[in-house]
C-alpha atoms as a PDB file:
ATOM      1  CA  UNK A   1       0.000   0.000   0.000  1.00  0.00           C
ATOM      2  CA  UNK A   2       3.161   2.328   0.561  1.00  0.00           C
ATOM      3  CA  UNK A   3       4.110   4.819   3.002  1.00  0.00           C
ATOM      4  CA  UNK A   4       2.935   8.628   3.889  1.00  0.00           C
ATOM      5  CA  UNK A   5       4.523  10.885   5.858  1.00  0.00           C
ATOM      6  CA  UNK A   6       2.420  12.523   8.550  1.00  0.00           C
ATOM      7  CA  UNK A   7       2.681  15.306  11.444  1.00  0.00           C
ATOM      8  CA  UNK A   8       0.282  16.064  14.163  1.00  0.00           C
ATOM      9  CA  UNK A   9       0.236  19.537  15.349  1.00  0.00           C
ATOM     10  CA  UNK A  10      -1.741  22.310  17.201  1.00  0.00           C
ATOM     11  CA  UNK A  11      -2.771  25.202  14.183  1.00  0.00           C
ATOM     12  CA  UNK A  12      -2.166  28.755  15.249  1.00  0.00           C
ATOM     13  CA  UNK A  13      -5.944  30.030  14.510  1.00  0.00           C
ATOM     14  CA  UNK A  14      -6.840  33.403  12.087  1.00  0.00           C
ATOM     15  CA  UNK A  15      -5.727  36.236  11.835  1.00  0.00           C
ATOM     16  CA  UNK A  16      -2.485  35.076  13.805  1.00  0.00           C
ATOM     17  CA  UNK A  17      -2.030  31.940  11.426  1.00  0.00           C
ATOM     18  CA  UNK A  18      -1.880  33.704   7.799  1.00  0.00           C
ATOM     19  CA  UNK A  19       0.013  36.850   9.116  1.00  0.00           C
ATOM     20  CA  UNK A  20       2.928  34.538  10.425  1.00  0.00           C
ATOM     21  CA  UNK A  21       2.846  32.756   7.680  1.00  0.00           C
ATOM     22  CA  UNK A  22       3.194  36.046   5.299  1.00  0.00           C
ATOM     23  CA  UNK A  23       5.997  36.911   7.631  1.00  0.00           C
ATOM     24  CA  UNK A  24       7.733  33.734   7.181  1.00  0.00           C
ATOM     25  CA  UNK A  25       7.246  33.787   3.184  1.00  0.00           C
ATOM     26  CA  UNK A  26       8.263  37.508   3.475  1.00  0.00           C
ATOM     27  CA  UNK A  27      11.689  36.220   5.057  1.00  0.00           C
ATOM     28  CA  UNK A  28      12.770  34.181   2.029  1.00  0.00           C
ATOM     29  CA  UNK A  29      11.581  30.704   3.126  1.00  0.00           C
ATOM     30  CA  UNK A  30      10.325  28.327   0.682  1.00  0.00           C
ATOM     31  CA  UNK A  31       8.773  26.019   3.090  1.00  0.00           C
ATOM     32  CA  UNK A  32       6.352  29.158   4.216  1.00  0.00           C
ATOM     33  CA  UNK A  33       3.463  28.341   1.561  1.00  0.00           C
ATOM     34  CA  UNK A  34       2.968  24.720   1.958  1.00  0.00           C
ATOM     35  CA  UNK A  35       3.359  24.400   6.360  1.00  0.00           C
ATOM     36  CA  UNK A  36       0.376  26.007   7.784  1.00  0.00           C
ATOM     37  CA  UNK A  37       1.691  27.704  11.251  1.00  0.00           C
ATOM     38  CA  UNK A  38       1.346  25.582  14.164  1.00  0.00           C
ATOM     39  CA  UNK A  39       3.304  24.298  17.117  1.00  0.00           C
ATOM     40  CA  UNK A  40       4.129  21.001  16.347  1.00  0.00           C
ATOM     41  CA  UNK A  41       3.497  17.797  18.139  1.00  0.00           C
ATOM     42  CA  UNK A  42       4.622  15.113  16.055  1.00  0.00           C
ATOM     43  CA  UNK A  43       7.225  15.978  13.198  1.00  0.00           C
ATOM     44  CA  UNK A  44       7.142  14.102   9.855  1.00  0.00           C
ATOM     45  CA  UNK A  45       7.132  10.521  10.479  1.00  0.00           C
ATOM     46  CA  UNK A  46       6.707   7.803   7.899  1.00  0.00           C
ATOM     47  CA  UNK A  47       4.234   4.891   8.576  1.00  0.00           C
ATOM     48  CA  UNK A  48       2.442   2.687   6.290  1.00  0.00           C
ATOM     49  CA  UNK A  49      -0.817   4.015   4.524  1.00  0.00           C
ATOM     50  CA  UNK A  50      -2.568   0.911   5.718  1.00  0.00           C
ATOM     51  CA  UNK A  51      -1.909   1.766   9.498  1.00  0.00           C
ATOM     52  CA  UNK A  52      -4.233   5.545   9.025  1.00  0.00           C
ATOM     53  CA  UNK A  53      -7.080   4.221  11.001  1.00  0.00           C
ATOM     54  CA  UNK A  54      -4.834   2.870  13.473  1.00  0.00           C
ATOM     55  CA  UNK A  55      -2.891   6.077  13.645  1.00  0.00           C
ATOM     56  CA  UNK A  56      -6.440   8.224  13.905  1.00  0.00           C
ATOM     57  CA  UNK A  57      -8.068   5.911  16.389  1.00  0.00           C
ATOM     58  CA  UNK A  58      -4.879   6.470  18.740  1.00  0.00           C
ATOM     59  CA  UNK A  59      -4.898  10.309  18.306  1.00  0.00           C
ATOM     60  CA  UNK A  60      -8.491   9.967  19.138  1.00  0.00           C
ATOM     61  CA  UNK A  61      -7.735   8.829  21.875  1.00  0.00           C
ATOM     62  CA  UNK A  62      -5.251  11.562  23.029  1.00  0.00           C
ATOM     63  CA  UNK A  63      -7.377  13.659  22.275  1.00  0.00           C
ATOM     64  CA  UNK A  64     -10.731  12.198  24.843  1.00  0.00           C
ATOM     65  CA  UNK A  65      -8.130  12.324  27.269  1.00  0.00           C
ATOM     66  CA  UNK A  66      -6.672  15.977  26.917  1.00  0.00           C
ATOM     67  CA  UNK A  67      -8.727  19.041  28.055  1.00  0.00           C
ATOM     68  CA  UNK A  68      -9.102  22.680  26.504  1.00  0.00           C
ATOM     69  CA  UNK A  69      -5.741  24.579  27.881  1.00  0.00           C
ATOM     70  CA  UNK A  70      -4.801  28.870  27.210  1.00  0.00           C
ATOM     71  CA  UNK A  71      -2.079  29.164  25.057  1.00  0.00           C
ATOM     72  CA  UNK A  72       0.097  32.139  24.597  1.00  0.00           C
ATOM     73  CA  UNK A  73       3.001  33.481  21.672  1.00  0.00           C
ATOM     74  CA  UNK A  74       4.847  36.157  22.523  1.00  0.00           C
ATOM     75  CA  UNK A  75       8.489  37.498  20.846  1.00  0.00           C
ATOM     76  CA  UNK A  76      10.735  35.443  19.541  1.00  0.00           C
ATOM     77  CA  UNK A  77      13.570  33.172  20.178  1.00  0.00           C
ATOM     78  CA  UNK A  78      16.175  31.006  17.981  1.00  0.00           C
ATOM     79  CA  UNK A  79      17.988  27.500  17.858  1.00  0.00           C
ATOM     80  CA  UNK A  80      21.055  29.018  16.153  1.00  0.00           C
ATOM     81  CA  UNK A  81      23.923  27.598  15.958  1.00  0.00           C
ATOM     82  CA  UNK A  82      22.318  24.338  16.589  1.00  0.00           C
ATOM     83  CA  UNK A  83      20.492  24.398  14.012  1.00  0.00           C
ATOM     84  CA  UNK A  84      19.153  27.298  11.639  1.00  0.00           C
ATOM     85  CA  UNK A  85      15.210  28.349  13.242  1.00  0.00           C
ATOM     86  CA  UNK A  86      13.604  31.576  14.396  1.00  0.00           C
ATOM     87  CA  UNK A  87      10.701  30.978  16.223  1.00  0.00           C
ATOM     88  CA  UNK A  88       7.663  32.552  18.168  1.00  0.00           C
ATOM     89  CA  UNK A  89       8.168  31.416  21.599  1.00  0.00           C
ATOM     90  CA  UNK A  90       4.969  29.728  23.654  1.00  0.00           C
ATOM     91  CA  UNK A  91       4.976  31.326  26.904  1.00  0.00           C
ATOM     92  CA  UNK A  92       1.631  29.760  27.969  1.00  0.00           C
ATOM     93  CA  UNK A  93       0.187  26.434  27.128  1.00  0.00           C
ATOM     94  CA  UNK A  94       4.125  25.024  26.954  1.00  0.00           C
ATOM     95  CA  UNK A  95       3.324  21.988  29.471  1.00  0.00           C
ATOM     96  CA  UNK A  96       0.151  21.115  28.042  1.00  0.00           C
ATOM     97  CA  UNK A  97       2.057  20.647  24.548  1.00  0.00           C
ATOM     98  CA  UNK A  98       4.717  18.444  26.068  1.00  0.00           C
ATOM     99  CA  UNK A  99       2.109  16.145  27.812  1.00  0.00           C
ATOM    100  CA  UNK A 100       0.444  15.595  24.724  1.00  0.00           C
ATOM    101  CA  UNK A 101       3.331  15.265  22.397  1.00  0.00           C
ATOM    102  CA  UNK A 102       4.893  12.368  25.110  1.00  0.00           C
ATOM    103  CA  UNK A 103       1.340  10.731  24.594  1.00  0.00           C
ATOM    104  CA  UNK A 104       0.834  10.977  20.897  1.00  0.00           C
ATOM    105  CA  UNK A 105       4.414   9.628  20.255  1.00  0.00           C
ATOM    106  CA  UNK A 106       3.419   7.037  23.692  1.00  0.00           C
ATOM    107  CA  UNK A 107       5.003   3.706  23.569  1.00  0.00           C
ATOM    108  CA  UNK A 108       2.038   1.857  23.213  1.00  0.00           C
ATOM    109  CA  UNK A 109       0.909   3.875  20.318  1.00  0.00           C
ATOM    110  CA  UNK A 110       1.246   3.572  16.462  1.00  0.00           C
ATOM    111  CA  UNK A 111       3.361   7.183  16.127  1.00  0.00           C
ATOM    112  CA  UNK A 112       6.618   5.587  18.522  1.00  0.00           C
ATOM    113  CA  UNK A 113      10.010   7.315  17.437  1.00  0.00           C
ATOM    114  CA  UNK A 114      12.868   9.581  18.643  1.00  0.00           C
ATOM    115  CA  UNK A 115      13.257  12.834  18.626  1.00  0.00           C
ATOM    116  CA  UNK A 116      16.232  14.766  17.057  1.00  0.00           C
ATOM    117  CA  UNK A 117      16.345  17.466  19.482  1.00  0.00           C
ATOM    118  CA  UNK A 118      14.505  17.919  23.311  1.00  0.00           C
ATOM    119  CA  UNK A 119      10.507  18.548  22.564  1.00  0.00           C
ATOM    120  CA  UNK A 120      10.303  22.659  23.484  1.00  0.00           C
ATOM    121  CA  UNK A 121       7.099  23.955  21.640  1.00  0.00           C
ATOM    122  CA  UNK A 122       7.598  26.975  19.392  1.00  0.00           C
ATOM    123  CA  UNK A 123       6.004  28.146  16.137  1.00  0.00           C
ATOM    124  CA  UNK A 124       9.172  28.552  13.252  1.00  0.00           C
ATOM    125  CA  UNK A 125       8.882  31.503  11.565  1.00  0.00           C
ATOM    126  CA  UNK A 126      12.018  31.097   9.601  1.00  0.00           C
ATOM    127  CA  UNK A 127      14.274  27.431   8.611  1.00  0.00           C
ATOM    128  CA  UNK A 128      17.405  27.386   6.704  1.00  0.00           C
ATOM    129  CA  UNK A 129      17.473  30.172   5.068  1.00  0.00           C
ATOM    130  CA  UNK A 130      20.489  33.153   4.731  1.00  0.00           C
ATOM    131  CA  UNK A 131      21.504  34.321   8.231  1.00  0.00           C
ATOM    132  CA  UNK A 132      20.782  37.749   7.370  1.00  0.00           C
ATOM    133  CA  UNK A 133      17.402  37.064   6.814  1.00  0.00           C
ATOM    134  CA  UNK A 134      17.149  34.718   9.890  1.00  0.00           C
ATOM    135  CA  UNK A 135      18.646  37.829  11.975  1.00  0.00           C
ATOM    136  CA  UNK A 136      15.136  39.777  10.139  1.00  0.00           C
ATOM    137  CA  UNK A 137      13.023  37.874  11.536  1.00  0.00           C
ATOM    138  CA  UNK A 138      14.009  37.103  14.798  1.00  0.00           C
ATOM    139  CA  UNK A 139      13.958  40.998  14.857  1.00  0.00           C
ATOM    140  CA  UNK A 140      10.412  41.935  13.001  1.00  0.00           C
ATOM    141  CA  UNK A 141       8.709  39.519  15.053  1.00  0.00           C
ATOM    142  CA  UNK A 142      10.338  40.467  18.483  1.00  0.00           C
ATOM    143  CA  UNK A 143       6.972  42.144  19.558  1.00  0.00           C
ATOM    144  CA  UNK A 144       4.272  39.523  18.385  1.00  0.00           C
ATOM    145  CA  UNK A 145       1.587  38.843  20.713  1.00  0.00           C
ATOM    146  CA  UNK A 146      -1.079  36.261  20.452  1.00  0.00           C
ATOM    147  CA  UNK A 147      -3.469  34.236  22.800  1.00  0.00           C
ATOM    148  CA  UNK A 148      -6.714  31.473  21.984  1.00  0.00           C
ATOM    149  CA  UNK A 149      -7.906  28.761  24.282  1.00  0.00           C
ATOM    150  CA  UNK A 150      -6.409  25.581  22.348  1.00  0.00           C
ATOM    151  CA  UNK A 151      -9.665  23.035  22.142  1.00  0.00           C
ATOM    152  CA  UNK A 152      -7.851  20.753  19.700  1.00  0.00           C
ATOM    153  CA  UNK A 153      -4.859  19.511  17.587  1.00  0.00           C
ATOM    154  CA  UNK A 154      -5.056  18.324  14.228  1.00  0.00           C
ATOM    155  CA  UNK A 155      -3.339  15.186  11.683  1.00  0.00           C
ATOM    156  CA  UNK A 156      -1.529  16.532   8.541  1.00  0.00           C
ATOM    157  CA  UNK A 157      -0.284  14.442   5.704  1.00  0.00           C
ATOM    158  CA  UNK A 158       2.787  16.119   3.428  1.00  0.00           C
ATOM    159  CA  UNK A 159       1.688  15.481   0.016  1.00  0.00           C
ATOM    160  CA  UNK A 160       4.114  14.787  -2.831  1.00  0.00           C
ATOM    161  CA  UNK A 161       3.987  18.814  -3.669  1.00  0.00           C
ATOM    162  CA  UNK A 162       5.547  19.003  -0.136  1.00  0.00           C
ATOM    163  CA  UNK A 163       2.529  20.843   1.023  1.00  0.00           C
ATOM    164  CA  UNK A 164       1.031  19.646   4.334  1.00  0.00           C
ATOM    165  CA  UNK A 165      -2.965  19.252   4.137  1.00  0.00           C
ATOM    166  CA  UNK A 166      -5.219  18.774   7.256  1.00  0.00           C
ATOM    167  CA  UNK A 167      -6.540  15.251   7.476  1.00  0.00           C
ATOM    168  CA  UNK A 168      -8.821  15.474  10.212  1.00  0.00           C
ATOM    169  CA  UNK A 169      -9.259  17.564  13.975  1.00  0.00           C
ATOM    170  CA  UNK A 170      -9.343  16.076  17.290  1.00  0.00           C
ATOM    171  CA  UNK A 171     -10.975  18.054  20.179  1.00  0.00           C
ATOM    172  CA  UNK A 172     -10.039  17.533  23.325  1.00  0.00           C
ATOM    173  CA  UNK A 173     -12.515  15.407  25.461  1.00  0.00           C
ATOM    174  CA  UNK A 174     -13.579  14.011  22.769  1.00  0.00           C
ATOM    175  CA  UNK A 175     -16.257  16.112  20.716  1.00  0.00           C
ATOM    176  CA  UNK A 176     -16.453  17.424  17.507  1.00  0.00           C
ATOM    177  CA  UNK A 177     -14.820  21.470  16.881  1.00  0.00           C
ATOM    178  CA  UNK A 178     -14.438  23.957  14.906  1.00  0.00           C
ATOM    179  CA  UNK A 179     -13.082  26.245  16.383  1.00  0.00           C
ATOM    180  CA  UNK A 180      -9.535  26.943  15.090  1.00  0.00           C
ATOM    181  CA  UNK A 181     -10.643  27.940  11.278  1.00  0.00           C
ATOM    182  CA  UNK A 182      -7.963  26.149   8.850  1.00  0.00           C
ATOM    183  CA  UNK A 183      -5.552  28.021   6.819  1.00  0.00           C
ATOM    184  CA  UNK A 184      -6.284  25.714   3.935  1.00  0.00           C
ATOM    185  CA  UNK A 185      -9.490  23.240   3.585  1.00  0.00           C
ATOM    186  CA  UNK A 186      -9.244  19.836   4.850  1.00  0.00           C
ATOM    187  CA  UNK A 187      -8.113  17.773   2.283  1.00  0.00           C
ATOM    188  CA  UNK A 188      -9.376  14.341   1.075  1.00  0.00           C
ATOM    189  CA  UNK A 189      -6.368  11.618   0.664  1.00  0.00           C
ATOM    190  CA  UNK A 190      -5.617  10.797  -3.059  1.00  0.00           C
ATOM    191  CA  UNK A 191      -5.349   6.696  -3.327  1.00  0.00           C
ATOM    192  CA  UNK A 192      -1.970   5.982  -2.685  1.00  0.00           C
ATOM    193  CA  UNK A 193       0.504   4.846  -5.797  1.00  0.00           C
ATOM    194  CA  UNK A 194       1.286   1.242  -5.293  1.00  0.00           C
END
C-alpha cells in the first residue's frame, strides 16, 4: 500500500495563522506556503498508509483524554547555531504541549520514534534560510503577541507537492470542533501509488 509521511500539530488560529505565515514567506523561506503555522506535536514521520485508522483511532484517543488549555506566543527566540530556526516562543500552554506530544508519540501507540532534538514547543517563523534574513526575523517579530484557548490539535499528511494538508481535527474530550478555522481546507487523501 506504501508509506505517507504525517505530522500532528496544534494550528495557530486566524488572523495570527496567515500573518505569520506572510511573515515567514516575506523572510525568504520556501517552506512558508505549503506548512500552515502551528506548534508542532509530532514531526514528519513515515508509517504505512494501511496503518491511518490505526494512527487516527490512537490520536483519538489523546485527544478524549486531553482538556481545553490557554495558550500564549509572545516574541521570539532562535535554535542558532544548533540548528538554523527563528521561532515565536509559547509562553503559555508550553506543558500542556509536552504532555500531549509524550502521549501521541506514547510507547504503546502507532506514532513511537525519537526525537532529534529535546521537545520545546515553538512556532518557526524562519528554517534554513540566509543568516541575514534569519537575523530579520528574529527581529520583526520580536513584539508579536497572540493568545486562543487551544480546544484541539489536528493530523496533517505532506503530500508529494511538499505541502502539508489537514486530514482530520481532534478536540479535546472528545467532541467534535471547529473552532480553530484552517488556513487551507481539509483535504481528502488521493489513493496511494502502489
Amino acid at each position: 500500500m506504501g508509506t505517507v509521511t504525517l505530522g500532528v500539530s496544534i494550528a495557530v488560529p486566524e488572523p495570527y495563522g496567515s500573518l505569520l505565515q506572510r511573515q515567514r514567506a516575506s523572510f525568504g523561506d520556501p517552506a512558508a506556503q505549503g506548512i500552515p503555522t502551528h506548534v508542532t506535536l509530532l514531526p514528519p514521520t513515515v508509517v504505512e498508509a494501511g496503518a491511518l485508522p490505526v494512527v487516527e483511532a490512537h490520536l483519538a484517543a489523546v485527544a478524549a483524554a486531553g482538556r481545553p488549555f490557554p495558550m500564549r506566543l509572545s516574541g521570539t527566540g532562535t535554535f542558532r547555531p544548533l540548528s538554523p530556526v527563528v521561532f515565536v516562543q509559547v509562553v503559555e500552554g508550553g506543558s500542556a504541549c509536552t504532555w500531549l506530544q509524550k502521549r501521541v508519540r506514547g510507547a504503546s501507540g502507532p506514532l513511537v520514534r525519537e526525537l532529534q532534538f529535546p521537545y520545546h514547543p515553538h512556532v518557526t517563523v524562519a528554517h534554513g534560510i540566509a543568516e541575514e534574513a534569519m537575523d530579520r526575523a528574529y527581529e520583526e517579530l520580536s513584539e508579536f503577541e497572540a493568545a486562543w484557548a487551544c480546544t484541539s490539535f489536528a493530523l496533517y499528511e505532506q503530500g508529494e507537492d511538499e505541502i502539508w494538508r489537514k486530514l482530520r481535527e481532534y478536540a479535546f474530550g472528545g467532541t467534535e470542533t471547529h473552532g480553530v478555522p484552517p488556513q487551507s481546507a481539509p483535504h481528502r487523501r488521493a489513493p496511494v501509488r502502489r
